[in-house]
N, C-alpha and C. Protein backbone atom coordinates (compact mmCIF):
# COMPACT_ATOMS: atom_id res chain seq x y z
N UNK A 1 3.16 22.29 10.39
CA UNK A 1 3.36 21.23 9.42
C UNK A 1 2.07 20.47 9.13
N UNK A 2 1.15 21.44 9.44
CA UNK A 2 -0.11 20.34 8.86
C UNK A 2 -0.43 20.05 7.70
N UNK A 3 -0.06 21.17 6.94
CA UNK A 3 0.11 20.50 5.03
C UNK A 3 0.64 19.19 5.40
N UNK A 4 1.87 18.65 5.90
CA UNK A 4 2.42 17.94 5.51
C UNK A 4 1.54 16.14 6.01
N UNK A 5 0.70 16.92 7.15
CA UNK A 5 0.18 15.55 7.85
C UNK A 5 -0.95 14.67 6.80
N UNK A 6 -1.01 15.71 5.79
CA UNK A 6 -1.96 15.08 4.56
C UNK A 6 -0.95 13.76 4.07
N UNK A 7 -0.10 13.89 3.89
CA UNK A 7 0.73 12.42 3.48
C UNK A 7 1.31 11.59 4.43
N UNK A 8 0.96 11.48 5.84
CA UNK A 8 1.74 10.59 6.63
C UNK A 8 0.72 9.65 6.52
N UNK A 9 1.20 8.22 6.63
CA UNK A 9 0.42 7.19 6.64
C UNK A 9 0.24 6.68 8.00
N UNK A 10 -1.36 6.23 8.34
CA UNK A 10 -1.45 5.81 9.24
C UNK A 10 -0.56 4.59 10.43
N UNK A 11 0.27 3.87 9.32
CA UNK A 11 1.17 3.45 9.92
C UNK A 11 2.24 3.18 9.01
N UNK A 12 3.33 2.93 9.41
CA UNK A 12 5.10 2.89 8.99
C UNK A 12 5.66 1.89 9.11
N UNK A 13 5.73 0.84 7.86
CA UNK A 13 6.37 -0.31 8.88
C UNK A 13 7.66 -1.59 7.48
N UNK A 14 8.54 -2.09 8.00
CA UNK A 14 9.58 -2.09 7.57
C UNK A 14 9.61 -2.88 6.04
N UNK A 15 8.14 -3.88 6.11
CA UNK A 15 7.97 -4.52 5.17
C UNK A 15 5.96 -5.06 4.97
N UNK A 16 5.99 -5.30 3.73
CA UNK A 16 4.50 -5.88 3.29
C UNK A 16 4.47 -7.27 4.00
N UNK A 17 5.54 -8.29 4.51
CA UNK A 17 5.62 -9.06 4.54
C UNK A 17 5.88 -9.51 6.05
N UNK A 18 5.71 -8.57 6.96
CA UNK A 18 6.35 -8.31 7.72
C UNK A 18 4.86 -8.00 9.06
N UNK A 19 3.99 -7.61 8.28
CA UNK A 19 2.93 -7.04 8.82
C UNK A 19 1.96 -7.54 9.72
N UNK A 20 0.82 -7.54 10.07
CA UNK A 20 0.25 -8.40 11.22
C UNK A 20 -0.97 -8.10 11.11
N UNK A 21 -0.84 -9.57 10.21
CA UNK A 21 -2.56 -9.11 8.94
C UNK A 21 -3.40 -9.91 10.16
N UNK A 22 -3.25 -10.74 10.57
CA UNK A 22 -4.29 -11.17 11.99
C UNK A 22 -4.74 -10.02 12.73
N UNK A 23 -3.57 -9.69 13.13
CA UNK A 23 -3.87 -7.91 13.96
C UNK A 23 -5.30 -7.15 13.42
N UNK A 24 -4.51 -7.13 11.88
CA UNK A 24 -5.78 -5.73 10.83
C UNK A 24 -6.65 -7.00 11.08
N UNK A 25 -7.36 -8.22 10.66
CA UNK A 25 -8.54 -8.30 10.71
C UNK A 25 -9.26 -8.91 11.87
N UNK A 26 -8.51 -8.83 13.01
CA UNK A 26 -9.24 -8.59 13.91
C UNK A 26 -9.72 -7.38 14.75
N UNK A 27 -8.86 -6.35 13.75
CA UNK A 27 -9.67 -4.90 13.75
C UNK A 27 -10.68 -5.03 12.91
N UNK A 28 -10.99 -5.84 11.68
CA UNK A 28 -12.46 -5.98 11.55
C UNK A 28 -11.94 -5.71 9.87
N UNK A 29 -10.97 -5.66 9.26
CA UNK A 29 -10.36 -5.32 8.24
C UNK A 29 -10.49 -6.74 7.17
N UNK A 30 -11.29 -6.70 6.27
CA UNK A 30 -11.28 -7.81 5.57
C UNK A 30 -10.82 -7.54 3.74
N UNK A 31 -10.64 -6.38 3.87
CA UNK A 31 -9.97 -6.16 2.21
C UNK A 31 -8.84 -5.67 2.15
N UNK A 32 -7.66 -6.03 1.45
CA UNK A 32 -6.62 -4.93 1.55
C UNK A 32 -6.35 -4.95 -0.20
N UNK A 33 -5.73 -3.47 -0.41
CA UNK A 33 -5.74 -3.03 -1.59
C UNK A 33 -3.84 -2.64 -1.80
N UNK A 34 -3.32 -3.35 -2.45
CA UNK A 34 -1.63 -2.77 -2.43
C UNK A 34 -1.05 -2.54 -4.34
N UNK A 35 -0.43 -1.67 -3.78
CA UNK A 35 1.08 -1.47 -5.09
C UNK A 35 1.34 -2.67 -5.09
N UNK A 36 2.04 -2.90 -6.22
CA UNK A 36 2.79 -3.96 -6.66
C UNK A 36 4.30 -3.95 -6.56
N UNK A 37 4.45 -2.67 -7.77
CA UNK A 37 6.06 -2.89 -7.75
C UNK A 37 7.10 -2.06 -6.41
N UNK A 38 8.01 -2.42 -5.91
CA UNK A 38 8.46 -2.34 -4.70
C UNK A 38 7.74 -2.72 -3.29
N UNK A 39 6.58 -3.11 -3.70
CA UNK A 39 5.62 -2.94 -2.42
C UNK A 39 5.61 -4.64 -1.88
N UNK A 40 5.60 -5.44 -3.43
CA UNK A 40 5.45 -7.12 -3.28
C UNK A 40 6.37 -7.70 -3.55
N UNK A 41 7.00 -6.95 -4.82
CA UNK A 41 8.49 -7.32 -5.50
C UNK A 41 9.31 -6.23 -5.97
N UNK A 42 10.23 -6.49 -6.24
CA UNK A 42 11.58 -5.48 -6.85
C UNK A 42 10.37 -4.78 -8.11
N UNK A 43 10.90 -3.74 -8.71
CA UNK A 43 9.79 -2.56 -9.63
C UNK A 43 10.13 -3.79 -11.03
N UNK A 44 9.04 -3.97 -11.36
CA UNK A 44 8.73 -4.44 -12.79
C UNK A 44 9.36 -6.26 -12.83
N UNK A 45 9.54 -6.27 -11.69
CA UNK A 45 10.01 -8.01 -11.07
C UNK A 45 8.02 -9.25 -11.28
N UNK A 46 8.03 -10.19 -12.01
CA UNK A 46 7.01 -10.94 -11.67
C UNK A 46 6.78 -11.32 -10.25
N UNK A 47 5.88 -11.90 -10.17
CA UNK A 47 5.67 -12.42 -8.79
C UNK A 47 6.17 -13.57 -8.71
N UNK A 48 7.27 -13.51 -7.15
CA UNK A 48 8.26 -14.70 -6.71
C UNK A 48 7.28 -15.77 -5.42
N UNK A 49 7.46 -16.45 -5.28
CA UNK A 49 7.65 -17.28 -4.34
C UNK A 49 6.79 -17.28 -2.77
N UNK A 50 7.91 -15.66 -2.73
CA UNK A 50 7.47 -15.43 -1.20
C UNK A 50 5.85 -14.42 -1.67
N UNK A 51 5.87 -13.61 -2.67
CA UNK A 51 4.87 -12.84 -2.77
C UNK A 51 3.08 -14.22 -3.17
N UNK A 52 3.69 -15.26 -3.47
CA UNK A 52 2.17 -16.20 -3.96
C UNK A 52 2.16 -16.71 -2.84
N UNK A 53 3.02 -16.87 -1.56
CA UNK A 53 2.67 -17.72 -0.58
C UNK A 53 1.62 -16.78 0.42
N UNK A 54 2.21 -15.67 0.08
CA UNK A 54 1.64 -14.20 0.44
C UNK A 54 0.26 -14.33 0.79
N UNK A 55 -0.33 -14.21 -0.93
CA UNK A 55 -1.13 -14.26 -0.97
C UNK A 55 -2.26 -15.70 -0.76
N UNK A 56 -1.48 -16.85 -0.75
CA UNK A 56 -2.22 -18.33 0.04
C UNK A 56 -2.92 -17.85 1.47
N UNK A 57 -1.74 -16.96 1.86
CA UNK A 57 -2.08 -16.79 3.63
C UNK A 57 -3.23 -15.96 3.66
N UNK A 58 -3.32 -14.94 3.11
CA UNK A 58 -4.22 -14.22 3.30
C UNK A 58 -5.46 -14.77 2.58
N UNK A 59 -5.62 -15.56 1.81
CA UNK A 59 -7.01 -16.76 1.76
C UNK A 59 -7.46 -17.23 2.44
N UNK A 60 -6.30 -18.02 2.85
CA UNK A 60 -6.69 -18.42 4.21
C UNK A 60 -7.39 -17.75 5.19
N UNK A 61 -7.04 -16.86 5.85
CA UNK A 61 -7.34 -15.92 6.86
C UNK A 61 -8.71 -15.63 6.04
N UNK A 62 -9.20 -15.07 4.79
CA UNK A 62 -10.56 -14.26 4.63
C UNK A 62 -10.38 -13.46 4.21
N UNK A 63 -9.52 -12.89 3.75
CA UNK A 63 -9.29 -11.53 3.31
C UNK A 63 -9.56 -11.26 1.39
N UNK A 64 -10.01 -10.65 0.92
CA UNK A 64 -10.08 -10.26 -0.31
C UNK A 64 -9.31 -9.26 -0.80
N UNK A 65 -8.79 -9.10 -1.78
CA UNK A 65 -7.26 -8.22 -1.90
C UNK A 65 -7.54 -7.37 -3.62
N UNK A 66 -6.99 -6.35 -3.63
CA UNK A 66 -7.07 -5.97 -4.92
C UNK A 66 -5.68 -5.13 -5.22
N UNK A 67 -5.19 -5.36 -6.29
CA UNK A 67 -3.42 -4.40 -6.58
C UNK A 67 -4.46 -3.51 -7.49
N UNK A 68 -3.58 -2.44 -7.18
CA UNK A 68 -3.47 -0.64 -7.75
C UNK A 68 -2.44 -0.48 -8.11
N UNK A 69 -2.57 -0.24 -9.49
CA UNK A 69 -1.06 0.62 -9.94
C UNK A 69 -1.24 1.25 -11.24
N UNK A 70 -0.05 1.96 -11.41
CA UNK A 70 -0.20 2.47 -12.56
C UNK A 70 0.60 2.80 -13.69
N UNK A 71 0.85 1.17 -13.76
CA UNK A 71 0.99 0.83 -15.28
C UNK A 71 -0.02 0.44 -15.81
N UNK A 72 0.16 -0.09 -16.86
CA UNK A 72 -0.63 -0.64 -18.27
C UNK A 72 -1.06 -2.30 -17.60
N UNK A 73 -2.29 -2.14 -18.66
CA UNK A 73 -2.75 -4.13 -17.72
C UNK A 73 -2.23 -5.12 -18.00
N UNK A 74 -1.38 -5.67 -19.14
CA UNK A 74 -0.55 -6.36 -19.21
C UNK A 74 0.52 -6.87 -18.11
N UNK A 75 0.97 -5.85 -17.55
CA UNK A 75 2.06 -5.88 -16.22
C UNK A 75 0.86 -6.42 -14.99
N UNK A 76 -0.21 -5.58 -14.77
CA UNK A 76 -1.15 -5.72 -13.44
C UNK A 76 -1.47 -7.19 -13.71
N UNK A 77 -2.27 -7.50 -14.89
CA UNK A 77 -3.06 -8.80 -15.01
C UNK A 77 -2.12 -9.63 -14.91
N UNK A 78 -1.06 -9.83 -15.69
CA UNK A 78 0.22 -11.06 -15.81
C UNK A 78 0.36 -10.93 -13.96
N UNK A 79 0.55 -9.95 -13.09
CA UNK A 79 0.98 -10.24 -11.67
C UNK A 79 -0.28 -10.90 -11.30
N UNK A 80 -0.95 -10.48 -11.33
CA UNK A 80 -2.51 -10.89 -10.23
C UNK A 80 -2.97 -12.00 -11.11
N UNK A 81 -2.61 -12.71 -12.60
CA UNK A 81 -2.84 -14.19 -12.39
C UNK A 81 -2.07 -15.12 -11.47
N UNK A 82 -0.10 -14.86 -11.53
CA UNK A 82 0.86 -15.42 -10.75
C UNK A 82 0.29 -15.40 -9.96
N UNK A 83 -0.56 -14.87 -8.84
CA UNK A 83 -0.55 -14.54 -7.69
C UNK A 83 -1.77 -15.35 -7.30
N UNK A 84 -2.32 -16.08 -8.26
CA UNK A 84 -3.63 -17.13 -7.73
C UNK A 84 -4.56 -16.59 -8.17
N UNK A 85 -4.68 -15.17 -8.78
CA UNK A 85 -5.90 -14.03 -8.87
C UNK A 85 -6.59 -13.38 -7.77
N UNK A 86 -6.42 -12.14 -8.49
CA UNK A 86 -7.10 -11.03 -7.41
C UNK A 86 -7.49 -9.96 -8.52
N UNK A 87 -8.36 -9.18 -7.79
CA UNK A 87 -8.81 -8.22 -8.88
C UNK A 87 -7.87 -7.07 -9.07
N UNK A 88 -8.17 -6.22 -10.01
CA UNK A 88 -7.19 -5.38 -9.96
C UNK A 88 -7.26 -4.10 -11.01
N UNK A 89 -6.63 -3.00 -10.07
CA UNK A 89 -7.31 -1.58 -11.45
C UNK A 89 -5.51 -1.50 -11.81
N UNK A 90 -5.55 -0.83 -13.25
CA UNK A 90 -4.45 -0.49 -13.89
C UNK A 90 -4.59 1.05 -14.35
N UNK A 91 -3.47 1.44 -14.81
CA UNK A 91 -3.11 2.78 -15.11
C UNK A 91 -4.16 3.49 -14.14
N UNK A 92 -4.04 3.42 -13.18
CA UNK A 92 -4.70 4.26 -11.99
C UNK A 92 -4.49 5.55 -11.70
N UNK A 93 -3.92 6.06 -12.42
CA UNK A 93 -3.60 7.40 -11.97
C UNK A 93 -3.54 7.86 -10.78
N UNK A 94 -2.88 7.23 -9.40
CA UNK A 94 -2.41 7.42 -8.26
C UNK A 94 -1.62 8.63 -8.19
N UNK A 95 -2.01 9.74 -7.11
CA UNK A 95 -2.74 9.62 -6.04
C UNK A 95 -4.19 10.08 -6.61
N UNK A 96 -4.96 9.99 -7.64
CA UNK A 96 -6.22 9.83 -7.94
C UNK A 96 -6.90 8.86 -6.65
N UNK A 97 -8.07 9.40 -6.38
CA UNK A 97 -8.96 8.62 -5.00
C UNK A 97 -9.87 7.75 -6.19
N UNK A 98 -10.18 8.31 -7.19
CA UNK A 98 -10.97 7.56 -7.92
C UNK A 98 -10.46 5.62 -8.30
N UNK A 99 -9.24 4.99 -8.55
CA UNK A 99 -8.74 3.90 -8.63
C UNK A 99 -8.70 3.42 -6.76
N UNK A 100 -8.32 4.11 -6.11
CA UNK A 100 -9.02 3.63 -4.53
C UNK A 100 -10.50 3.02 -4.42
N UNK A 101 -11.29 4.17 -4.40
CA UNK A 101 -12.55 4.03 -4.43
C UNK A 101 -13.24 1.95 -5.72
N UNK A 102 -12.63 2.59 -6.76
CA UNK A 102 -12.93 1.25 -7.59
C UNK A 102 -12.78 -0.07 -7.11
N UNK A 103 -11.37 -0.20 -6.63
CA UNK A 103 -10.56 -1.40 -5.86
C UNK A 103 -11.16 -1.49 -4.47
N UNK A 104 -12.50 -0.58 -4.07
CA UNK A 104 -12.88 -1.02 -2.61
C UNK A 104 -14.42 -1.86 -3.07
N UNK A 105 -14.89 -1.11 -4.35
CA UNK A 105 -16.02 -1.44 -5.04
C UNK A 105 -15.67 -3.04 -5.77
N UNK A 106 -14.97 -3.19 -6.33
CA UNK A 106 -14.15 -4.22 -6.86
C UNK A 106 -14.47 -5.42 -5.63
N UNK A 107 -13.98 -5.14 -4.41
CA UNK A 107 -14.19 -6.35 -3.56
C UNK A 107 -15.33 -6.57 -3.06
N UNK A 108 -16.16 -5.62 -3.30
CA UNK A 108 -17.24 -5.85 -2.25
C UNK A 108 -17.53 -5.28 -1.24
N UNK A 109 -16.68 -4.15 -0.75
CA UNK A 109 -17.09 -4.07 1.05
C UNK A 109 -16.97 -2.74 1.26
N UNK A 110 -17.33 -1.98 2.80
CA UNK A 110 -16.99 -1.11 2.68
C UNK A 110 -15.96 -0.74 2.66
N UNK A 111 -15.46 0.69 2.39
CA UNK A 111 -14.29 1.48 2.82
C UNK A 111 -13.48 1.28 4.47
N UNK A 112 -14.54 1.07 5.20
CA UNK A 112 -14.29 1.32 6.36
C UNK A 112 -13.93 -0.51 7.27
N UNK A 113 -13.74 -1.16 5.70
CA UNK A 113 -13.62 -2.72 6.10
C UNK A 113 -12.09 -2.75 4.94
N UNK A 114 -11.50 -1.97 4.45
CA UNK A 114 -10.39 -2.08 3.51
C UNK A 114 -9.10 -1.24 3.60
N UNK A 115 -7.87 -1.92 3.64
CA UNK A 115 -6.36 -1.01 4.18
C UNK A 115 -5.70 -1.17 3.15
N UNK A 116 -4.95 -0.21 3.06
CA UNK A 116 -4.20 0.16 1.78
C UNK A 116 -2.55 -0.13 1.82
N UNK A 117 -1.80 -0.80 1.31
CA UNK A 117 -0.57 -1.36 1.68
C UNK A 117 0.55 -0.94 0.33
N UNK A 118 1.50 0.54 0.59
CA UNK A 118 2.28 0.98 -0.76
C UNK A 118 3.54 1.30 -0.21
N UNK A 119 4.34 1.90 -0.88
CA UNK A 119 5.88 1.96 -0.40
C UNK A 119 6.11 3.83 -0.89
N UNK A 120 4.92 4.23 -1.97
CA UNK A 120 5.61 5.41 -2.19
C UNK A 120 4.82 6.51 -1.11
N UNK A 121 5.14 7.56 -0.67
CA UNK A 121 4.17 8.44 0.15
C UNK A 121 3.11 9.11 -0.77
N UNK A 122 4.05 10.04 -2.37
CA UNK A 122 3.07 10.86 -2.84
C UNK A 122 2.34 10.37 -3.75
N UNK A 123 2.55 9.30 -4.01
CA UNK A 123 1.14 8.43 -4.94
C UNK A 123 0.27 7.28 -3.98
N UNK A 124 0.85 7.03 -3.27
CA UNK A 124 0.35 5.45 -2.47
C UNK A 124 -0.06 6.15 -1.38
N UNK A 125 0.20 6.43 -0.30
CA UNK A 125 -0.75 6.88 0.94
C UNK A 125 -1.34 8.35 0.59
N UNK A 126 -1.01 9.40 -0.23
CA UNK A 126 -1.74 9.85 -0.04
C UNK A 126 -2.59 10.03 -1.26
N UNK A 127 -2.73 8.69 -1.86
CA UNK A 127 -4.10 8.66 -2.74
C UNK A 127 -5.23 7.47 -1.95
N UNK A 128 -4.45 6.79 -1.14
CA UNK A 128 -5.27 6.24 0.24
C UNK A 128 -5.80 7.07 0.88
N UNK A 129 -5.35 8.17 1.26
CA UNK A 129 -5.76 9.22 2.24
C UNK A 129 -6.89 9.65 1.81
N UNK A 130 -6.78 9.94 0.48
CA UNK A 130 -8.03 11.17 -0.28
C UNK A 130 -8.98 10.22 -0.16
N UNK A 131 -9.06 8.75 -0.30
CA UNK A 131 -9.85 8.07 -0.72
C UNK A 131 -10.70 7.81 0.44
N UNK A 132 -9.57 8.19 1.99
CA UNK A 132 -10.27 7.54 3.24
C UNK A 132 -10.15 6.82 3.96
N UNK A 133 -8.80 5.82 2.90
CA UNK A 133 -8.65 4.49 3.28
C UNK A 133 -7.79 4.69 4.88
N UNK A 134 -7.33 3.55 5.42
CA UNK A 134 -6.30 3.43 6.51
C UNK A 134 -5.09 3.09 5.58
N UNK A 135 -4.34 3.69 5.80
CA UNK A 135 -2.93 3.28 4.94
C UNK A 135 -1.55 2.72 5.17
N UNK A 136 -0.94 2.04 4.94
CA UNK A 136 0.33 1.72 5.67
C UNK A 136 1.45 1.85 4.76
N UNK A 137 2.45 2.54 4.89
CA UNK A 137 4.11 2.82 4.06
C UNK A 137 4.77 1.76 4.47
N UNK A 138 5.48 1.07 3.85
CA UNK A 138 6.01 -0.03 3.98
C UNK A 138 7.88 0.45 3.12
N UNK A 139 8.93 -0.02 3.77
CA UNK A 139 9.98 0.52 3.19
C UNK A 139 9.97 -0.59 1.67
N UNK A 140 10.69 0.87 0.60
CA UNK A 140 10.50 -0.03 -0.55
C UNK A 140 11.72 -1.50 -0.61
N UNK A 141 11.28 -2.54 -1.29
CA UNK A 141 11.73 -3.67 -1.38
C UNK A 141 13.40 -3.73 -1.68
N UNK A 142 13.57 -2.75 -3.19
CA UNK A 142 14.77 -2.84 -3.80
C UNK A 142 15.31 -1.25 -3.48
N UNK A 143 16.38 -0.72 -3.78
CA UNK A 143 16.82 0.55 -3.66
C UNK A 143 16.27 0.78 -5.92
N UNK A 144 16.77 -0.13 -6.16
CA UNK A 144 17.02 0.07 -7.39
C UNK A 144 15.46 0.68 -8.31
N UNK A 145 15.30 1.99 -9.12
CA UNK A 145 13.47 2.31 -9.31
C UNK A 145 14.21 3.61 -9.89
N UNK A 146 12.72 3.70 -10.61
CA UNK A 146 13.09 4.78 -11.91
C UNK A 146 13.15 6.32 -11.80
N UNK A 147 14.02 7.19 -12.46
CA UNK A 147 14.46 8.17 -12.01
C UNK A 147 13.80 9.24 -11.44
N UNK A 148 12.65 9.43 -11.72
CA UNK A 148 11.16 10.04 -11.26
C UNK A 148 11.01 9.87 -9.61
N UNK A 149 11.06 8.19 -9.48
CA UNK A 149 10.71 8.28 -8.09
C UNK A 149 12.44 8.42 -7.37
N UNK A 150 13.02 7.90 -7.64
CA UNK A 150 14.33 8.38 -6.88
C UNK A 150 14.42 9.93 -6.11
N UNK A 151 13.90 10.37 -7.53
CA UNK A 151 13.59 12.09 -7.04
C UNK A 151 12.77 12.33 -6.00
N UNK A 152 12.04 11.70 -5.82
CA UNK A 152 10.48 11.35 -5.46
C UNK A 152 10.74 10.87 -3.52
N UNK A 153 11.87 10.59 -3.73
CA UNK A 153 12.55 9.38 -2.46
C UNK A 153 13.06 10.54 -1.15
N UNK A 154 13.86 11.73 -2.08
CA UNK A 154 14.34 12.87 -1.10
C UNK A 154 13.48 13.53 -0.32
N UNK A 155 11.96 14.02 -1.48
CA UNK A 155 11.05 14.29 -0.64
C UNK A 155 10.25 13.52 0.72
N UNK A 156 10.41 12.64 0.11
CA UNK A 156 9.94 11.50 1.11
C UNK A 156 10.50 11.47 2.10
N UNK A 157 11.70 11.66 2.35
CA UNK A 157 12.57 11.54 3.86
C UNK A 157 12.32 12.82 4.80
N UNK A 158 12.26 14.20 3.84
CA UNK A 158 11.88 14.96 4.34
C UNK A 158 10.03 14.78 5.42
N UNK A 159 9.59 14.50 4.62
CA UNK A 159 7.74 13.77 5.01
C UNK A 159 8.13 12.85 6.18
N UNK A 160 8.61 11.82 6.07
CA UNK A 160 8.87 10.77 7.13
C UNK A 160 9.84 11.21 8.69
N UNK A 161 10.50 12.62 8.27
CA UNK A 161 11.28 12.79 9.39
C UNK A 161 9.93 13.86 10.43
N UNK A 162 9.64 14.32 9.60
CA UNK A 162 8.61 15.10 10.50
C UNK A 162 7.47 14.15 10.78
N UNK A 163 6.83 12.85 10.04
CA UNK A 163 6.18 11.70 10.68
C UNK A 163 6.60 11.34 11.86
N UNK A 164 7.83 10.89 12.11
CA UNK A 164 8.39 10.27 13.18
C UNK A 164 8.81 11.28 14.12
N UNK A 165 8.77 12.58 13.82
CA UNK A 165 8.50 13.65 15.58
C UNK A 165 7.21 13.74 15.67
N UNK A 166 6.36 13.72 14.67
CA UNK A 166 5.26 13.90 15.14
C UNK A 166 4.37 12.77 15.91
N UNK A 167 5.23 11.38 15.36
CA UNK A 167 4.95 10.04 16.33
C UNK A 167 5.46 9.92 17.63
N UNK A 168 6.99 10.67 17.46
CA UNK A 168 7.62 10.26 18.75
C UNK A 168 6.62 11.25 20.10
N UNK A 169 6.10 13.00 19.29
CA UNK A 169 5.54 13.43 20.21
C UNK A 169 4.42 13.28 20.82
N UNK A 170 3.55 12.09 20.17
CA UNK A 170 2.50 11.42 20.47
C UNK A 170 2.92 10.48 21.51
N UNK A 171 3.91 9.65 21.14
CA UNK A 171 4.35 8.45 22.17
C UNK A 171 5.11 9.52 23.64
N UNK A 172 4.86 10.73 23.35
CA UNK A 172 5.77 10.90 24.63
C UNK A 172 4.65 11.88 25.52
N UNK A 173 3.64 12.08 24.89
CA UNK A 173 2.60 12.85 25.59
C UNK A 173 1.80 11.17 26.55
N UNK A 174 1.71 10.34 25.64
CA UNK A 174 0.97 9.09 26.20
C UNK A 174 1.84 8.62 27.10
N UNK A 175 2.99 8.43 27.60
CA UNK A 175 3.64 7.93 28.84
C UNK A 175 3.15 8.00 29.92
């Protein structure tokens, strides 16, 4: 299954919101680069509440942030003003490494100082992957998303079930 280890994300975890951004930058992590829709809010939802306080915290802390996605800039720019401003690439053509690469250039720093935060596997981690980045899958926000990725969702379980033997057989060699 090593084709398949090209799309597992470096880590798996239940929410964007949920995460342990102190953790990443005291691994030394000072940029993070995320999806928008399902990743911050419901797909094609503005930015609420919990997603601008979001982003207060991570000011706080130091962190510089950039959204990837790929719609049109109207949708990207209207989110990332709500959101206090952050920079941001549009119609990215994900899993293209090239809109990765921009959004690491975009902040300033290296690659090896920036984590990638998405909900889908075959556009979001593994256009992190190509790019280099460290990546994290985050479960998507809403069930509700357009018929493409729904499709998109079966494969995915398939990817994630062989993630999680291939985690569990890691956690059981380290005992």
């Amino acid at each position: 299954m090593a084709v398949l280890s090209a799309f597992y994300p470096d880590e798996y975890r239940d929410s964007t919101f949920t995460l342990d951004y102190r953790r990443m930058y005291d691994r030394g992590y000072r940029g993070i680069i995320y999806d928008i829709d399902n990743t911050l809010v419901p797909h094609g939802a503005p930015a609420d509440e919990r997603a601008i306080r979001h982003f207060e915290k991570l000011r706080e802390m130091g962190y510089r942030f950039c959204l990837i996605s790929n719609n049109k800039e109207p949708r990207v720019a209207s989110f990332a003003g709500d959101i206090g401003g952050a920079f941001y690439v549009y119609d990215a053509h994900k899993p293209s490494k090239k809109a990765y690469l921009k959004a690491v250039e975009k902040m300033g720093l290296p690659g090896d100082q920036v984590f990638f935060v998405g909900d889908q596997i075959f556009t979001d981690v593994f256009g992190a992957r190509r790019a280099g980045l460290y990546s994290i899958l985050v479960k998507p926000i809403h069930p509700k998303e357009e018929i493409q990725i729904v499709l998109k969702r079966y494969l995915e379980k398939i990817v994630l079930f062989f993630y999680s033997k291939q985690k569990s057989q890691k956690n059981g060699k380290n005992s």
